[in-house]
Structures are given as C-alpha cells and as structure tokens.
N, C-alpha and C. Protein backbone atom coordinates (compact mmCIF):
# COMPACT_ATOMS: atom_id res chain seq x y z
N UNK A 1 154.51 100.24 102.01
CA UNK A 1 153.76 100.37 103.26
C UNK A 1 152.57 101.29 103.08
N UNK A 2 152.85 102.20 101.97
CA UNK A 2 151.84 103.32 102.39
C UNK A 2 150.40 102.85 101.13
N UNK A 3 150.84 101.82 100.16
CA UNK A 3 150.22 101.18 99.36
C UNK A 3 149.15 100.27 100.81
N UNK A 4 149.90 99.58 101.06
CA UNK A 4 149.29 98.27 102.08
C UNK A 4 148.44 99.02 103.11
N UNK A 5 148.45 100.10 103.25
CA UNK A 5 147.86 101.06 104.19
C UNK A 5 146.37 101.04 103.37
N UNK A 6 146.38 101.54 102.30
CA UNK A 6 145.28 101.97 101.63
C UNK A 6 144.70 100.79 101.19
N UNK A 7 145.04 99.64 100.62
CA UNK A 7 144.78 98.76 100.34
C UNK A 7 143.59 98.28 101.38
N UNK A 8 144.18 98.02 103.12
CA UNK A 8 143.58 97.85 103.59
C UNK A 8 142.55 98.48 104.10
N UNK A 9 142.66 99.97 103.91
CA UNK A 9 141.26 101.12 104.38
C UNK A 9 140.26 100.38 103.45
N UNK A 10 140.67 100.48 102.22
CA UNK A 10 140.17 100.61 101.03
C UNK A 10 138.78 99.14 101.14
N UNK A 11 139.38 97.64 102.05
CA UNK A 11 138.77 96.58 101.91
C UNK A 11 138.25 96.45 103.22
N UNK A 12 138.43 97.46 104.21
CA UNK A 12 137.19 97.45 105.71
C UNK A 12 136.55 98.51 105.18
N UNK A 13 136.59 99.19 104.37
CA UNK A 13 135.15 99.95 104.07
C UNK A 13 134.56 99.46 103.11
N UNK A 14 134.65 98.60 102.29
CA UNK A 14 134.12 97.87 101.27
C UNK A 14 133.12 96.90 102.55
N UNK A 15 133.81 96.09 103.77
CA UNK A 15 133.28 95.06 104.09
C UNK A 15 132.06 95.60 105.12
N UNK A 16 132.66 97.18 105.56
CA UNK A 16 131.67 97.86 106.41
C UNK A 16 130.40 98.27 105.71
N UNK A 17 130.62 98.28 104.31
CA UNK A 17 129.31 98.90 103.60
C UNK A 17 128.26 97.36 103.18
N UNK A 18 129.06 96.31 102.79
CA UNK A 18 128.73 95.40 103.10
C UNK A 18 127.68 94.86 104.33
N UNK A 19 128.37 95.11 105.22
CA UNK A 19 127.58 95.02 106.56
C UNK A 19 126.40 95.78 107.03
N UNK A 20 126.73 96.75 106.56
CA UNK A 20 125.84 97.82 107.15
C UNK A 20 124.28 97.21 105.94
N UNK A 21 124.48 96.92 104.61
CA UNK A 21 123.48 96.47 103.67
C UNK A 21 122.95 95.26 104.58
N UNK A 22 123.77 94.29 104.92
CA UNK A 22 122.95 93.25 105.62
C UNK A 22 122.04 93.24 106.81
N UNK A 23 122.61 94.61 107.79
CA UNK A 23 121.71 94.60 108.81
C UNK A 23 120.39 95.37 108.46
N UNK A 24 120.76 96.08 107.66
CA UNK A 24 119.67 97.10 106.94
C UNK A 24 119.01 96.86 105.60
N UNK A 25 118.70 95.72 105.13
CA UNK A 25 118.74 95.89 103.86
C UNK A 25 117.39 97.02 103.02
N UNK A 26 117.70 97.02 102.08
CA UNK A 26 117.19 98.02 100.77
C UNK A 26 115.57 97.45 101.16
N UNK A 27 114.69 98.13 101.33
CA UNK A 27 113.71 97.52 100.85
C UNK A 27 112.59 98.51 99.93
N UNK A 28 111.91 97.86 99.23
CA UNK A 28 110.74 98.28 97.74
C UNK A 28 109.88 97.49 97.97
N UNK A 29 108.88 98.47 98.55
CA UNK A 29 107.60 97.93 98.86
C UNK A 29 106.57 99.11 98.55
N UNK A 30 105.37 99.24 98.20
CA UNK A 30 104.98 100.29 97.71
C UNK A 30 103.57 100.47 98.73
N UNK A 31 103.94 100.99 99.94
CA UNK A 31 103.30 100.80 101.28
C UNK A 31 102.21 102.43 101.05
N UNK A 32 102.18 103.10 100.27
CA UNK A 32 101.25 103.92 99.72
C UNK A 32 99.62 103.46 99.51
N UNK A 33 100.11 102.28 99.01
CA UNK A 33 98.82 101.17 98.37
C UNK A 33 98.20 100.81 99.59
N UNK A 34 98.47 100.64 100.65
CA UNK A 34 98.10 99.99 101.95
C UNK A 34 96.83 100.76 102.46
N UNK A 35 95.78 100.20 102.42
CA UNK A 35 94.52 101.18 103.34
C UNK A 35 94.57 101.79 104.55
N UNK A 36 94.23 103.22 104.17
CA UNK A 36 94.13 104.27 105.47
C UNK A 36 92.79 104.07 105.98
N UNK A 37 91.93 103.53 106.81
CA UNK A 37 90.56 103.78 107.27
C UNK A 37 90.59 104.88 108.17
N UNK A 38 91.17 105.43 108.68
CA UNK A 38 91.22 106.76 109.42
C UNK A 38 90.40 107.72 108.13
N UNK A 39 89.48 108.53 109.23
CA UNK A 39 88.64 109.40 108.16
C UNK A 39 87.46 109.49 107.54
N UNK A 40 87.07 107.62 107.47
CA UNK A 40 86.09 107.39 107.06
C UNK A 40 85.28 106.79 107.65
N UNK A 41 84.01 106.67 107.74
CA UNK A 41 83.13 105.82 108.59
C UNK A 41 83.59 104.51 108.87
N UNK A 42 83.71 104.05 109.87
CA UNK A 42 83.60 102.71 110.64
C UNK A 42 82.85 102.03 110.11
N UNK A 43 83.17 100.48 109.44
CA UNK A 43 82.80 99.40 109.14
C UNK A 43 82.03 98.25 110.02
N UNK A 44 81.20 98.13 109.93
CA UNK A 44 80.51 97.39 111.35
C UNK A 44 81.23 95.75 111.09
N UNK A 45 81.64 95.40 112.10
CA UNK A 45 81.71 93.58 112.31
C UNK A 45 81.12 93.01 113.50
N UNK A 46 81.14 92.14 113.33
CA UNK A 46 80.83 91.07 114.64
C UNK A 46 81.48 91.82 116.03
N UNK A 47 80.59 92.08 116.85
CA UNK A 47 80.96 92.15 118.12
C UNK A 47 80.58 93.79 118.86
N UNK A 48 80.70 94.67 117.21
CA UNK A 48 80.84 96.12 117.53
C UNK A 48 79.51 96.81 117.64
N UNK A 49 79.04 97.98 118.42
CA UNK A 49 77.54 97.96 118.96
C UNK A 49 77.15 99.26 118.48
N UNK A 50 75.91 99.67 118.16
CA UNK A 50 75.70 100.75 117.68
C UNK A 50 74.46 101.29 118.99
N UNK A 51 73.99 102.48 118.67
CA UNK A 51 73.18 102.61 119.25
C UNK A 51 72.28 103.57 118.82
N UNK A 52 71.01 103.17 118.26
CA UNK A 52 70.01 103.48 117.94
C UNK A 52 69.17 104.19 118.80
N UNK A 53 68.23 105.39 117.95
CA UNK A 53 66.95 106.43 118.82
C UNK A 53 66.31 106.63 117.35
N UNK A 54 65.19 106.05 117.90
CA UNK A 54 63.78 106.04 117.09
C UNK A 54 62.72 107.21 117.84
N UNK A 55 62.91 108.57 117.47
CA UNK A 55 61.80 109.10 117.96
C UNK A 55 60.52 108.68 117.79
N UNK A 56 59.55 108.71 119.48
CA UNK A 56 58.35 107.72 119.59
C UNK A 56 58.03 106.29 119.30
N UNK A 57 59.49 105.74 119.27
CA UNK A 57 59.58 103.89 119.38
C UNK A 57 60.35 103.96 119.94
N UNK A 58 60.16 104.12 121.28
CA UNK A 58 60.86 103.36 122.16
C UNK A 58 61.27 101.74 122.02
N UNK A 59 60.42 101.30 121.71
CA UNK A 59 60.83 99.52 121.64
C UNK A 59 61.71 99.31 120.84
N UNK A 60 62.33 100.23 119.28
CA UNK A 60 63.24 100.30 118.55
C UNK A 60 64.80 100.73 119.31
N UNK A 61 64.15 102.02 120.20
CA UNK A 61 65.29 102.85 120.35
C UNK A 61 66.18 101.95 121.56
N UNK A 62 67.61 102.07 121.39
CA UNK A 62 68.38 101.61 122.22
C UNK A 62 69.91 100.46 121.55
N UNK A 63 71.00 100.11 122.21
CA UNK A 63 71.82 99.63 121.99
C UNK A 63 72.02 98.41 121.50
N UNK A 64 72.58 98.35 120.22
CA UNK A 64 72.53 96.83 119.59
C UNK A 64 73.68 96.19 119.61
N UNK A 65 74.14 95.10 119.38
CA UNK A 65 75.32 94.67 119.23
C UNK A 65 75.18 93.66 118.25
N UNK A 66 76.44 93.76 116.78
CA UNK A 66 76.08 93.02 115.88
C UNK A 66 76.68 91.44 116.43
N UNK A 67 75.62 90.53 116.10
CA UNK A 67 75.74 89.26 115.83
C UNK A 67 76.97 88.57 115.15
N UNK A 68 76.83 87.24 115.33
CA UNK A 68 77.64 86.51 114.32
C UNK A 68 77.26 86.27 112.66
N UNK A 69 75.99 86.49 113.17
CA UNK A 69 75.36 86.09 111.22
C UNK A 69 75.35 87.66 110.39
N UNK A 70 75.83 88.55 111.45
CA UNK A 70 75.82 90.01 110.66
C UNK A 70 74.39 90.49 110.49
N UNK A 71 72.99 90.18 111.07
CA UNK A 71 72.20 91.05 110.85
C UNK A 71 71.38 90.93 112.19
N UNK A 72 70.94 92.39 112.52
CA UNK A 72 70.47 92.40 113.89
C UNK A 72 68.97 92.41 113.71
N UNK A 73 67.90 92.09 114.59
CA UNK A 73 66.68 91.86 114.88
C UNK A 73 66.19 93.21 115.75
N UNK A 74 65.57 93.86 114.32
CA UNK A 74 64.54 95.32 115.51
C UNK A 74 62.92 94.80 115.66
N UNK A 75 62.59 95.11 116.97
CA UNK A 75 61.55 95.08 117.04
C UNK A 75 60.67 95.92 115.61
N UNK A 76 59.38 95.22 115.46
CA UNK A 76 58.22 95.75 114.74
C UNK A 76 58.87 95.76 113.23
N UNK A 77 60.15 96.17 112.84
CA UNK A 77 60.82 96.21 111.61
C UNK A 77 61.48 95.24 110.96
N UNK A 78 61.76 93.98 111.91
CA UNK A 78 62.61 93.00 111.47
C UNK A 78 64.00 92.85 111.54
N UNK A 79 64.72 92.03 110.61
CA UNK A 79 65.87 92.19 110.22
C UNK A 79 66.69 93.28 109.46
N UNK A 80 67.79 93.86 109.72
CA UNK A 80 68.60 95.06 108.97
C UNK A 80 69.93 93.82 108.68
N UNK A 81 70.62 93.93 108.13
CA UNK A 81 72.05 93.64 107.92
C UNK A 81 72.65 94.85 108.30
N UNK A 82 73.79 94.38 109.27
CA UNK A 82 74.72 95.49 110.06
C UNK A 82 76.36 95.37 109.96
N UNK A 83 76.45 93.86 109.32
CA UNK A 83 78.28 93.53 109.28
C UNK A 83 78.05 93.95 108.18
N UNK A 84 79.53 94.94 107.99
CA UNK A 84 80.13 95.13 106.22
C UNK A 84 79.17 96.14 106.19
N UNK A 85 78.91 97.17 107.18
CA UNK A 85 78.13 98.35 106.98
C UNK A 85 78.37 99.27 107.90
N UNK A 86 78.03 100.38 107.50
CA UNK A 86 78.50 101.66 108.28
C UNK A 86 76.96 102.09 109.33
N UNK A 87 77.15 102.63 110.05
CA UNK A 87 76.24 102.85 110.49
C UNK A 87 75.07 104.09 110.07
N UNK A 88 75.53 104.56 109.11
CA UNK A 88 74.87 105.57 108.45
C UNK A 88 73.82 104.54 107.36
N UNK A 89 74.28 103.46 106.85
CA UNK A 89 73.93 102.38 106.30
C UNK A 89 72.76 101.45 106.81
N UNK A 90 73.31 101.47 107.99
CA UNK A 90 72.16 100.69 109.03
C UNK A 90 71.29 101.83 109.19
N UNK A 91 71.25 103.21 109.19
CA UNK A 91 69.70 103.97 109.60
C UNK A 91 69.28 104.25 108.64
N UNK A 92 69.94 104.40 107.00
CA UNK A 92 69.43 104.67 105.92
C UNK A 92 68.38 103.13 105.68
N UNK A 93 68.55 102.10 105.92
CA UNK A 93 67.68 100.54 105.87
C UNK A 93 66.52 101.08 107.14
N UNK A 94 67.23 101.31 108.71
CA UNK A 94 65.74 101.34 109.16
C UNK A 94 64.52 102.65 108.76
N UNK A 95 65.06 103.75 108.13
CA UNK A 95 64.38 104.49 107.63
C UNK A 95 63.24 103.86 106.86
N UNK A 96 63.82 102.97 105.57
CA UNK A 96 63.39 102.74 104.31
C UNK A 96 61.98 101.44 105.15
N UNK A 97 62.57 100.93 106.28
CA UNK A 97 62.03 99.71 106.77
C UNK A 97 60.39 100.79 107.39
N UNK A 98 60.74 101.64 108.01
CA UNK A 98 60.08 102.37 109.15
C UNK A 98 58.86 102.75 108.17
N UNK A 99 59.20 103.49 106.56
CA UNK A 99 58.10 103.85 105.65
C UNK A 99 56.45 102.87 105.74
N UNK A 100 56.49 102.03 106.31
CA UNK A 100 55.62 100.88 106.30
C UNK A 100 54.65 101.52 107.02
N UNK A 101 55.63 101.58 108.48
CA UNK A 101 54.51 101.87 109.90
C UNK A 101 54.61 103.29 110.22
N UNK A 102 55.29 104.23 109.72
CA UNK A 102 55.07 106.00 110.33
C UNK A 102 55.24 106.47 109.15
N UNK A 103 54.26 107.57 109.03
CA UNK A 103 54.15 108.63 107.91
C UNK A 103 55.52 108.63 107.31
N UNK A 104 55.14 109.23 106.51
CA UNK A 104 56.46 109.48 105.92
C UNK A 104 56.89 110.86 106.05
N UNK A 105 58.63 111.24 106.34
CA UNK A 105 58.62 112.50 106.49
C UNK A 105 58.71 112.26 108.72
N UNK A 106 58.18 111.79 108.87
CA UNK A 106 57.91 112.26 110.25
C UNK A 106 58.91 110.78 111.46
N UNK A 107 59.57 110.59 110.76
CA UNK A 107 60.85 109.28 111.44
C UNK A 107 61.74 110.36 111.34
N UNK A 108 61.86 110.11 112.67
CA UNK A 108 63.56 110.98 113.03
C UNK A 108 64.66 109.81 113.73
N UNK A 109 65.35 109.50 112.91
CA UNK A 109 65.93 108.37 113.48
C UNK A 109 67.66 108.19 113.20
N UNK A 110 68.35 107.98 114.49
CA UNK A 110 69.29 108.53 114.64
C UNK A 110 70.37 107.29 114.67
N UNK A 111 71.57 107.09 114.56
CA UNK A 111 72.37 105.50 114.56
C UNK A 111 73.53 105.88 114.75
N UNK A 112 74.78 105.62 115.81
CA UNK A 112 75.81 106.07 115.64
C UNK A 112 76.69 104.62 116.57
N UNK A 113 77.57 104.68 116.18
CA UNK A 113 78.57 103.64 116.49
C UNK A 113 78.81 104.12 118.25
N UNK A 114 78.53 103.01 118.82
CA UNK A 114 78.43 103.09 120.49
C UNK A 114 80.21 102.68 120.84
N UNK A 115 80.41 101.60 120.43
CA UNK A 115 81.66 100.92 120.90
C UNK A 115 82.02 100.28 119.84
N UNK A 116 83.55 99.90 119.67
CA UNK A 116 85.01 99.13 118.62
C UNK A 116 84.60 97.97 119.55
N UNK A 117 84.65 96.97 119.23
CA UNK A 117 85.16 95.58 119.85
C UNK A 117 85.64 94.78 118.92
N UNK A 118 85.67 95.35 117.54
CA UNK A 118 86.32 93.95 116.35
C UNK A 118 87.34 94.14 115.97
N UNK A 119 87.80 95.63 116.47
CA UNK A 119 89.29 96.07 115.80
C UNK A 119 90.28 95.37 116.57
N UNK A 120 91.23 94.18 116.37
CA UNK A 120 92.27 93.51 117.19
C UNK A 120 93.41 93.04 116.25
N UNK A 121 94.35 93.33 117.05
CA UNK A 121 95.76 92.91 115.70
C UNK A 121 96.74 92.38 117.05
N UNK A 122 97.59 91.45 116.30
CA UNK A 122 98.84 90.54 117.39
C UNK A 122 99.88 91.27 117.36
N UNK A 123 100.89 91.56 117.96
CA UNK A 123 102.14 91.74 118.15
C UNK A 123 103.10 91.01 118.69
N UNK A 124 103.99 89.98 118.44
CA UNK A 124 104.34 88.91 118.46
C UNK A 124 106.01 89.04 118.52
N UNK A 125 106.86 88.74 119.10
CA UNK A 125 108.43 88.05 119.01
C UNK A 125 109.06 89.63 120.26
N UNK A 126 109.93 89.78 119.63
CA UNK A 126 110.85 90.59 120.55
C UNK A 126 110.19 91.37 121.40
N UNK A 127 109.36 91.65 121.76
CA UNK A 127 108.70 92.56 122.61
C UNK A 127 108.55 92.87 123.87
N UNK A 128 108.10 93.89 124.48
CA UNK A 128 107.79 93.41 125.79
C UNK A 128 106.97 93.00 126.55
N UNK A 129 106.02 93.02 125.95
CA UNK A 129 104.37 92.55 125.96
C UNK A 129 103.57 91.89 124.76
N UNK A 130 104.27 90.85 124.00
CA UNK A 130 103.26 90.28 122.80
C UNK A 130 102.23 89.74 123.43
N UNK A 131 100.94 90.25 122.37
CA UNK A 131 100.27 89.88 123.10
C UNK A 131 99.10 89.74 122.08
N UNK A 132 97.64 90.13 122.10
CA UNK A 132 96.11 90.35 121.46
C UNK A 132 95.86 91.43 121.88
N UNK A 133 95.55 92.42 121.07
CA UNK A 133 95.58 93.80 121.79
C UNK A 133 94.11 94.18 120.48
N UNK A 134 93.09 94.69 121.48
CA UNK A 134 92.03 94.87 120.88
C UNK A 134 91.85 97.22 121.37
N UNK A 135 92.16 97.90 120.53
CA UNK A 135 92.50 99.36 120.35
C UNK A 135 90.92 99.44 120.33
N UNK A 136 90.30 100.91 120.93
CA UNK A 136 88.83 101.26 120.74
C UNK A 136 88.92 101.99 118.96
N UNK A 137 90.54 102.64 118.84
CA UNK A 137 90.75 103.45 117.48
C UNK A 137 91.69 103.07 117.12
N UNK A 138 91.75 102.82 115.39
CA UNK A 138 92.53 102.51 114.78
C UNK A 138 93.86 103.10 114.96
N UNK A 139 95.27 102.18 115.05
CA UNK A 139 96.61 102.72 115.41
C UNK A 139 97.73 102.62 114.44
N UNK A 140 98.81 103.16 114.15
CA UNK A 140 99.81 103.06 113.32
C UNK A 140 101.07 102.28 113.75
N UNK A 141 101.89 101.79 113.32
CA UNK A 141 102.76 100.66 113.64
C UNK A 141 103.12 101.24 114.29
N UNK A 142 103.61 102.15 114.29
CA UNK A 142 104.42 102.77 115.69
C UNK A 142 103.39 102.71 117.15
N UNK A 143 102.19 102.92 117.05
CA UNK A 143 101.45 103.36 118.35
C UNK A 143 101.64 101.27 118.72
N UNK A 144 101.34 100.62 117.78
CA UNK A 144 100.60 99.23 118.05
C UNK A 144 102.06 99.08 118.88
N UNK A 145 103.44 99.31 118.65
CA UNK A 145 104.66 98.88 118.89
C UNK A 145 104.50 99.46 120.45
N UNK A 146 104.42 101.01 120.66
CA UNK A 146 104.30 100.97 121.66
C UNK A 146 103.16 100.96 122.95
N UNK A 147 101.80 99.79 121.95
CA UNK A 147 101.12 99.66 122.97
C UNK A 147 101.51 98.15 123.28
N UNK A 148 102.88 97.23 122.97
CA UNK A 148 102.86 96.07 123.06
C UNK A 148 104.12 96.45 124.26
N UNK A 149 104.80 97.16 124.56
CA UNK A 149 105.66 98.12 125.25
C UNK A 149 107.28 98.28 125.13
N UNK A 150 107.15 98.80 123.55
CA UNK A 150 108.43 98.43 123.10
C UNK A 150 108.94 97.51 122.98
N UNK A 151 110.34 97.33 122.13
CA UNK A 151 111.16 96.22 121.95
C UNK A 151 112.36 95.90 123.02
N UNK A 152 112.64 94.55 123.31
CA UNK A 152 113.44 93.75 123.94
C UNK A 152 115.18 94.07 123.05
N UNK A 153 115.35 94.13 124.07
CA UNK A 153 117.00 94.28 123.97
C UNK A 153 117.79 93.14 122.33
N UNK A 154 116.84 92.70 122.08
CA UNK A 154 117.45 91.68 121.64
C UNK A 154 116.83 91.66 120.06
N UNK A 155 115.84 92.48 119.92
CA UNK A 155 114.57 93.05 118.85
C UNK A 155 115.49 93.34 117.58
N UNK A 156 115.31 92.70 116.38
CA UNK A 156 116.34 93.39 115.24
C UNK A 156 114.84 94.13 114.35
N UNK A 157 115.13 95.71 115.04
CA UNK A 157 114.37 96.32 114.25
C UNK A 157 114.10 96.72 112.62
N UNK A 158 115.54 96.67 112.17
CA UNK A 158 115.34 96.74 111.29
C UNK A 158 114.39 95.31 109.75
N UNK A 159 114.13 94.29 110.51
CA UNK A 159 114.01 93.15 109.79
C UNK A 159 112.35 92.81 110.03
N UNK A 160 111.33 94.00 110.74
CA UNK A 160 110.10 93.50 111.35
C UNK A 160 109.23 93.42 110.00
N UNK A 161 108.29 92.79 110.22
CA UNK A 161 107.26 92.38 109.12
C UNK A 161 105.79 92.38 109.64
N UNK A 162 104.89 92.74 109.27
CA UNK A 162 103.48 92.94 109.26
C UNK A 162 102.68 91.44 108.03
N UNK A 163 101.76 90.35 108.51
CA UNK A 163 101.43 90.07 108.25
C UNK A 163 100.23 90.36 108.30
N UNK A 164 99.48 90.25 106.71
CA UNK A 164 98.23 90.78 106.44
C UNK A 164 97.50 89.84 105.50
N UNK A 165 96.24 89.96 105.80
CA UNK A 165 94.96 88.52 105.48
C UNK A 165 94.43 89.62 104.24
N UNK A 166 94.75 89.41 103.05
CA UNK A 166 94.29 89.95 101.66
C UNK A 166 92.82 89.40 101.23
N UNK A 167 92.66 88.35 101.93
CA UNK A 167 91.10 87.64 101.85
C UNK A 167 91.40 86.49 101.11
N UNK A 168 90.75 87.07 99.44
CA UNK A 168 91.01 85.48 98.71
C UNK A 168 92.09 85.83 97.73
N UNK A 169 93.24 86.84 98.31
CA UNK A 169 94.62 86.19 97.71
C UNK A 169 95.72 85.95 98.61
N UNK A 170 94.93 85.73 99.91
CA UNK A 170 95.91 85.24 101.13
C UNK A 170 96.50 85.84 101.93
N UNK A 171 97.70 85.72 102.25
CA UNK A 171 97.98 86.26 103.49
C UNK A 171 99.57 87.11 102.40
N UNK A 172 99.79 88.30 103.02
CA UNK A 172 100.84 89.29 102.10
C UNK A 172 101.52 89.28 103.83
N UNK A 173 103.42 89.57 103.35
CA UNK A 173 104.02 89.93 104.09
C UNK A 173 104.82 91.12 104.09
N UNK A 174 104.62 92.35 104.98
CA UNK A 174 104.80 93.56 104.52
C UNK A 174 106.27 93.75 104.82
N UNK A 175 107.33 94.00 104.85
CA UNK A 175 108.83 94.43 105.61
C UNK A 175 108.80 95.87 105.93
N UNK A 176 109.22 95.95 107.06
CA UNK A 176 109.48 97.20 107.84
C UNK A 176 110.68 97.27 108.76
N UNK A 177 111.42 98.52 108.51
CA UNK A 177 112.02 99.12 109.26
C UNK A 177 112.20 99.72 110.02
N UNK A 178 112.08 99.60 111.29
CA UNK A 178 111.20 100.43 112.28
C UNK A 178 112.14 101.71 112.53
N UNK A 179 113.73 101.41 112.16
CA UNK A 179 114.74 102.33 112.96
C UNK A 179 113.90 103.22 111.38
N UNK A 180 114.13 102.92 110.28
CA UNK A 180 113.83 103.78 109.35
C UNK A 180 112.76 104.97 109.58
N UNK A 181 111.67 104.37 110.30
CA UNK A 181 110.34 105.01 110.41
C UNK A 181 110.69 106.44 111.26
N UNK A 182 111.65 105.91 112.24
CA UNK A 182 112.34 107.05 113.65
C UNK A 182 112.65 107.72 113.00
N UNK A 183 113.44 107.59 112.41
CA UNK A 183 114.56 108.38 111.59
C UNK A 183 114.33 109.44 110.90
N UNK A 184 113.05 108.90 110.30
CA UNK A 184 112.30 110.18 109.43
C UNK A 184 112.73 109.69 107.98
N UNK A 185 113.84 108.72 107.48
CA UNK A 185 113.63 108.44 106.16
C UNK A 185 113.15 107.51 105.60
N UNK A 186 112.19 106.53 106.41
CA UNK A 186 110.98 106.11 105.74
C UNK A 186 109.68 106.05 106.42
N UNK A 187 109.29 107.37 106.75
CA UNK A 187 108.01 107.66 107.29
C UNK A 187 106.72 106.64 106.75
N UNK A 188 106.67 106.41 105.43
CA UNK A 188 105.60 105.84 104.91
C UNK A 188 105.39 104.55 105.10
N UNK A 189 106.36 104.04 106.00
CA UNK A 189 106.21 102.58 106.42
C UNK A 189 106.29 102.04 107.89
N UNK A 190 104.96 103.69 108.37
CA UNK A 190 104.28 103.52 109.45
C UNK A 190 102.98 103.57 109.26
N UNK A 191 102.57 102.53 108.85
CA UNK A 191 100.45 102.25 107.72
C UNK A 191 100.32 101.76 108.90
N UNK A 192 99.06 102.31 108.86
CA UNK A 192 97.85 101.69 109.88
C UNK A 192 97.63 100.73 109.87
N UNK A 193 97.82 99.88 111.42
CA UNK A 193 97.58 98.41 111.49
C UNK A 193 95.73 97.99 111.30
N UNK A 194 95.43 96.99 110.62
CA UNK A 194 94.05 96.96 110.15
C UNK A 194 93.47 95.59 111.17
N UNK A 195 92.60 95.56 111.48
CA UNK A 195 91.93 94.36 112.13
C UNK A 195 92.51 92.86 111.51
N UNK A 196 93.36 92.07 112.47
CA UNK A 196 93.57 90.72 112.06
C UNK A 196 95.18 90.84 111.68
N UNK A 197 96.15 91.98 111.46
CA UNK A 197 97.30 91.80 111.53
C UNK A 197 97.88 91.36 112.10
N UNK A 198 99.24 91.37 112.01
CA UNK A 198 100.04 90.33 112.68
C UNK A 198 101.73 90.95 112.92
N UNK A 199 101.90 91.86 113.80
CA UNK A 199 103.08 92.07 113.66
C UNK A 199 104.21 91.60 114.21
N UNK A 200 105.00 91.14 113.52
CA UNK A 200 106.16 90.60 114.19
C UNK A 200 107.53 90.98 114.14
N UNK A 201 108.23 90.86 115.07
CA UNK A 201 109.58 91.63 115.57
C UNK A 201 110.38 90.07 116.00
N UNK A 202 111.49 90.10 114.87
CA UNK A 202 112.62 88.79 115.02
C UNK A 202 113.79 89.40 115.90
C-alpha cells in the first residue's frame, strides 16, 4: 500500500509537470535582436507632417505633410525627399537647396516633426477591443495590450505571437508570453511594437 501510494504521487507529478510544459511551453527566441526606435529620431513615412520655419521665407515656412511618392514640393526650392528620412535630414537638403537663393551662412532654418500618423499596429483575437490602433508614440507589447483593453476571459496568454513584415524576407512570427512578461521572468519579451505589426492573442 505504501509502495502504491508513492507510485502514484510519483506519476501525477510527472503528468502535472507535463502539463504545466504544455500550457507554458519553453520558448528561445532571441528578442534582444528586435529594434528599439525609442531614442532615436523619427523616421518620416507617408502621412506624418513636419513643420518647417525658413527665416524671411515665409512662402517656405509652414506645415508639410509627406505624400505618397515620399517627396514633398517647397516653394522656390523644389523637391526634398522626406519618406525614409528624419527630419533633421529633410533641413540638412533644404539648407544645401536654399545655398542657391540666400547668402550663405545667413539661412536659419528650422524642421521638426509636427505629428505621428504612420505609426499603426493590429491587435487581433482574445481581446477586448481588437482593433487598428494608430499610437502618436511608439508602445511596448504590454502598453499596445492594454491600449486594445486587455484580454478576454478566454485569452491563452501564454501562447500570443507578434507578427512582423521583415520586408524582403517576409513576414517572422515572434512567440510571447505575456504571463512571463508580468512575472518579471521574461521581461525581454516586451519589444516595442513597430509600425505594421500584428499582434495576436489565441
């Protein structure tokens, strides 16, 4: 009896550790590698507006918003390219443009990012709000989670995944643990959601 006792401890904790691996499983992902843009200048895309001051051009100075073809139209100077550029980028070009028509030395000309409108990522399945959620500042899985408004009763946190557009090697699927992230023992697999993600909660 006292054999059959242990026997059986011995094979519900075998099947509990079992279990506990399946709802949780192991995961190796090396989420270090994942881009932080926090920190660094803002990337201009389609939609997002800067706003320019041309001391003594007025007809220059004032609010742009980049195009679809990525390059905006200044009076007297022409074309700048503004997608896939920072805005420090865009006044270092109208500087170089400006050398034509004002002394040199004497352009004081100023460019700073007015408004976000391209930064947007999905949040999708268990939720309480999936939805298109366009942030003015970049957010971390946790903020995006609870700007979609938490998970549904029914949410298996531990199994969520982040889909991400690599460009021309496709689309990567990240695994995350969200109870992990709480928890504090896997902090590092709360990366900043990037424009065009896709997070989903089964």
């Amino acid at each position: 009896m006292h054999k059959r006792f242990h026997w059986h401890t011995g094979l519900i904790f075998a099947l509990s550790l079992s279990w506990a691996s399946c709802g949780a499983p192991a995961i190796k992902y090396n989420y270090a590698a994942e881009p932080d843009p926090r920190g660094k200048e803002f990337v201009l895309e389609v939609s997002d507006q800067i706003h320019v001051m041309v001391r003594g051009q007025n007809d220059l100075s004032g609010k742009y918003t980049v195009p679809a073809h990525g390059t905006i139209d200044f009076p007297m100077i022409g074309t700048i390219p503004a997608r896939g550029k920072t805005a420090t980028a865009v006044r270092a070009a109208i500087v170089l443009k400006l050398k034509d028509y004002v002394k040199e030395g004497t352009a004081q000309v100023s460019v700073r990012l007015s408004s976000v409108n391209s930064y947007k990522f999905t949040v999708s399945g268990e939720v309480a709000r999936g939805n298109l959620f366009k942030p003015k500042t970049y957010l971390t899985l946790t903020e995006a989670v609870a700007m979609a408004g938490g998970f549904s009763r029914f949410a298996s946190r531990t199994r969520m995944y982040i889909l991400r557009d690599t460009g021309g090697k496709g689309v990567k699927k990240i695994p995350i643990n969200y109870d992990a992230i709480v928890s504090g023992k896997r902090p590092e697999m709360n990366i900043v959601i990037l424009s065009g993600d896709v997070i989903h909660v089964p």
